[in-house]
Protein backbone atom coordinates (compact mmCIF):
# COMPACT_ATOMS: atom_id res chain seq x y z
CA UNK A 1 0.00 0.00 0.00
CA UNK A 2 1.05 3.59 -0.58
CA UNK A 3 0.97 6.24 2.08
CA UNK A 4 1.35 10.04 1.79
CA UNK A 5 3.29 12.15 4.00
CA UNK A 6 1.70 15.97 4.71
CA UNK A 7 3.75 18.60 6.33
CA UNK A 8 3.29 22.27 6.41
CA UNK A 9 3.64 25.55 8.21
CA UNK A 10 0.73 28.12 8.81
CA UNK A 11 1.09 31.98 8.67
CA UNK A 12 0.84 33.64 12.13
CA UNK A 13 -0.89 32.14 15.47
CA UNK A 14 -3.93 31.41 14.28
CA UNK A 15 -5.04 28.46 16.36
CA UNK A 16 -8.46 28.39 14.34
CA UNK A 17 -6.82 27.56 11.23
CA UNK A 18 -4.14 24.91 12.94
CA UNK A 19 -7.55 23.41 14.14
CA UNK A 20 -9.51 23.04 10.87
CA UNK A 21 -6.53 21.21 9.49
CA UNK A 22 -6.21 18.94 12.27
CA UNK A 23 -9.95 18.50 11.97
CA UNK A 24 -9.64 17.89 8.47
CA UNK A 25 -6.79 15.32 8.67
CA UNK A 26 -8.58 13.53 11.41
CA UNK A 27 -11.47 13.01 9.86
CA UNK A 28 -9.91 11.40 6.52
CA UNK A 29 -7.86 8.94 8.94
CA UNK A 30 -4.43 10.41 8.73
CA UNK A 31 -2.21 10.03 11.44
CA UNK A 32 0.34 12.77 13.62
CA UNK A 33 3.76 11.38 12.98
CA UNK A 34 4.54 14.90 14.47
CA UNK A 35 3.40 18.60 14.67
CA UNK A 36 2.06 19.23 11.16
CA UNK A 37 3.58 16.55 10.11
CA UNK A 38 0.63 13.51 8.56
CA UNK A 39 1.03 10.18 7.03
CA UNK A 40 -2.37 8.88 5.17
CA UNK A 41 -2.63 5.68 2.69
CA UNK A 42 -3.04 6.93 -1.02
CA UNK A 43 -6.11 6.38 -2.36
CA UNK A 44 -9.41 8.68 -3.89
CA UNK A 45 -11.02 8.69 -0.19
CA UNK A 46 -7.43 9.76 1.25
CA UNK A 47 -6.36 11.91 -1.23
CA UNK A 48 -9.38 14.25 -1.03
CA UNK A 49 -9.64 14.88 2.38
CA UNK A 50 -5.49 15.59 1.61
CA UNK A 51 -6.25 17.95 -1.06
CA UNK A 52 -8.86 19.62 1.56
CA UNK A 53 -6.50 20.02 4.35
CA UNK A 54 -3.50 21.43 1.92
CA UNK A 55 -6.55 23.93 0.61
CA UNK A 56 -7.10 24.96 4.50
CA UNK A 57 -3.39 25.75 4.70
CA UNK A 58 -3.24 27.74 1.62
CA UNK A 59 -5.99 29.39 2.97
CA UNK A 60 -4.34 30.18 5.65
CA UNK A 61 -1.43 31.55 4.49
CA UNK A 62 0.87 28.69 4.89
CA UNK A 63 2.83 26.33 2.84
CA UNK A 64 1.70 22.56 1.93
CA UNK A 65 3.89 19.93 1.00
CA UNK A 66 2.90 15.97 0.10
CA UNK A 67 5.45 13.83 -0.10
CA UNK A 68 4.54 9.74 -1.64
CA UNK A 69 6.55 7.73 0.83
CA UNK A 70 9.00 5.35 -0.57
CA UNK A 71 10.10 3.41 2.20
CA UNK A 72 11.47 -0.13 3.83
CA UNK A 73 8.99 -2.82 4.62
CA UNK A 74 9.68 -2.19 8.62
CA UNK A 75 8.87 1.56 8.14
CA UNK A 76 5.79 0.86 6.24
CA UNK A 77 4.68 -1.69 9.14
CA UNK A 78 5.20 1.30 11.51
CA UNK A 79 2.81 3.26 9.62
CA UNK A 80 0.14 0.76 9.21
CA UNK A 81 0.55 -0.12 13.00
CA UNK A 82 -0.04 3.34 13.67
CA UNK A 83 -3.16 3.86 11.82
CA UNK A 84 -4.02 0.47 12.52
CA UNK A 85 -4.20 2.42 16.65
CA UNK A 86 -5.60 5.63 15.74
CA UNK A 87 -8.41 3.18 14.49
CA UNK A 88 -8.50 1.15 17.08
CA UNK A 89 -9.12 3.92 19.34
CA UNK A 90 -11.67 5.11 17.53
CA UNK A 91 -13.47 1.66 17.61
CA UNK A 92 -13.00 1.88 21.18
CA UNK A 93 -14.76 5.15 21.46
CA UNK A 94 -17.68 3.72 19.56
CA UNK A 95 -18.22 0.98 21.51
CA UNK A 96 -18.42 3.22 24.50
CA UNK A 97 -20.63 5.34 23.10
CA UNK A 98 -23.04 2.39 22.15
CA UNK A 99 -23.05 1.69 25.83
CA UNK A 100 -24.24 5.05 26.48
CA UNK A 101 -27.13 5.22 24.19
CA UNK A 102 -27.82 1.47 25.06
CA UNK A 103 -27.62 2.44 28.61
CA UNK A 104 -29.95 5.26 27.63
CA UNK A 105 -32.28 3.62 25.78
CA UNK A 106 -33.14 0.91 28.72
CA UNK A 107 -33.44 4.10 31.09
CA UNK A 108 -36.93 4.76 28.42
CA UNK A 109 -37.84 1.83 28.83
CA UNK A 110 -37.67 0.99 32.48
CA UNK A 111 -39.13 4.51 32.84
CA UNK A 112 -41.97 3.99 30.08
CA UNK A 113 -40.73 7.46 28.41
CA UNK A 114 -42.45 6.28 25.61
CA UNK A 115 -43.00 9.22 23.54
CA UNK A 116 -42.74 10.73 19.78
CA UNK A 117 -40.14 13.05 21.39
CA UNK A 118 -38.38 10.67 22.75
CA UNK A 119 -37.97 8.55 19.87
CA UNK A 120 -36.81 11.13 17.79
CA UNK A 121 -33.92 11.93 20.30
CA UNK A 122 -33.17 8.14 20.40
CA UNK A 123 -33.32 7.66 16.72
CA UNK A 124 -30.70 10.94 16.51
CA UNK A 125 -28.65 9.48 18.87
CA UNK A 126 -28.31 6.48 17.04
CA UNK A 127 -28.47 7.43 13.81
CA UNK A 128 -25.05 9.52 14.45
CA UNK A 129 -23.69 6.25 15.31
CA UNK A 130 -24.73 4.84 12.40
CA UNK A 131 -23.07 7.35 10.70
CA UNK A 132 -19.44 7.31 13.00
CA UNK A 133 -19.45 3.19 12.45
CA UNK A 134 -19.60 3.96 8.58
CA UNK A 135 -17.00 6.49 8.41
CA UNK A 136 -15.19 3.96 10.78
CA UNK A 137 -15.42 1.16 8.30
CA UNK A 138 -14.19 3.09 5.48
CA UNK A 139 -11.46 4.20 6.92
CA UNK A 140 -10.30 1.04 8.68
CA UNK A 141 -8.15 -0.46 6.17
CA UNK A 142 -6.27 -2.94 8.19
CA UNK A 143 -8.68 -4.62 10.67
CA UNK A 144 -8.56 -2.47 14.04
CA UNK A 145 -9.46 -5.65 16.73
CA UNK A 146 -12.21 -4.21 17.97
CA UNK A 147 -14.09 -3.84 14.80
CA UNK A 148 -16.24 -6.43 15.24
CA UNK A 149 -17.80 -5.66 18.51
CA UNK A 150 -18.20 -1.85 17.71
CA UNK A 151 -20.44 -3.55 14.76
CA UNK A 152 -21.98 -5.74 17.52
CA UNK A 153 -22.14 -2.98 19.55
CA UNK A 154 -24.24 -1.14 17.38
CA UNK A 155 -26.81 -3.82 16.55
CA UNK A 156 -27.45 -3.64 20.01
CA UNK A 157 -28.11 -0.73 19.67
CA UNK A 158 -30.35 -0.68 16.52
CA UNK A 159 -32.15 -3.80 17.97
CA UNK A 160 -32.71 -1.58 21.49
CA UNK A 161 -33.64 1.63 19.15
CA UNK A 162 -36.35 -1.10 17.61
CA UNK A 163 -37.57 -2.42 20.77
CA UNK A 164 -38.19 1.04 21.72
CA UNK A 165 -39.74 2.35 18.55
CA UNK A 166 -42.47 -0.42 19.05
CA UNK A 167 -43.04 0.38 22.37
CA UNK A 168 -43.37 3.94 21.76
CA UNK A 169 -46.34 3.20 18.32
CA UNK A 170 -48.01 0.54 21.17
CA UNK A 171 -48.61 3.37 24.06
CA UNK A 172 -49.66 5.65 21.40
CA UNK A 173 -52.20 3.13 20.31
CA UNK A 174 -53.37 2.63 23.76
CA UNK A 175 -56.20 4.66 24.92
């Protein structure tokens, strides 16, 4: 696999534009070798979100530079292991946050909370999990371990969100 290598330097102290970089860079999966300094595996997916943080910097002032990495098999391994960490964390992350809205949605339940409004909230809730798992997967290249149960981890969830959903169409049924 191909990586990428980002570096650059911003104009002035401008932590707001250091930030939507970072932002930027996070979001596509690249990960900190050091200060402003990115490794990302090529690839359409990658090399937008690269071509969006290098337009941030630009936009900023600074100086850009992408470098294709031509490296040894051990320094390649480092990078994978790295992202293969970053992503792991991020799996981590999600399966906490399933536990939260799992958590939350037996709270409903046990309390009978069973109302349009709180359906919505639920079905927000989850659907922005939906959404993190997704980006998660696409981004996940190499197999983070805990992949599996964040996707177990939200069908939990989904099934919960289900449970819920029927309970809340039943009371409003009821007279």
């Amino acid at each position: 696999m191909a990586w990428r290598v980002l570096t650059y330097r911003l104009s002035g102290d401008q932590s707001r534009h250091r930030v939507a970089v970072w932002r930027e860079l996070r979001r596509v999966g690249a990960v900190a070798l050091q200060s402003a300094t990115w490794a990302v595996p090529a690839g359409d997916r990658f090399d937008e979100g690269l071509e969006r943080a290098t337009a941030l910097v630009a936009r900023s002032g600074g100086q850009a530079l992408c470098f294709e990495v031509s490296a040894s098999d051990e320094t390649l391994a480092t990078l994978q292991a790295l992202y293969t960490a970053e992503r792991e964390a991020e799996w981590t992350e999600l399966c906490s946050e399933c536990v939260k809205a799992e958590a939350e949605l037996r709270r409903e339940i046990e309390t009978e909370r069973f109302t349009l409004a709180e359906l919505d909230e639920e079905e927000q809730n989850v659907d922005r999990l939906r959404r993190w798992y997704r980006e998660l997967r696409a981004k996940d290249l190499f197999g983070a371990p805990s992949a599996a149960e964040g996707e177990r981890r939200l069908q939990g969830c989904l099934d919960l969100l289900e449970d819920f959903a029927e309970r809340v169409y039943e009371a409003r049924e009821r007279p």
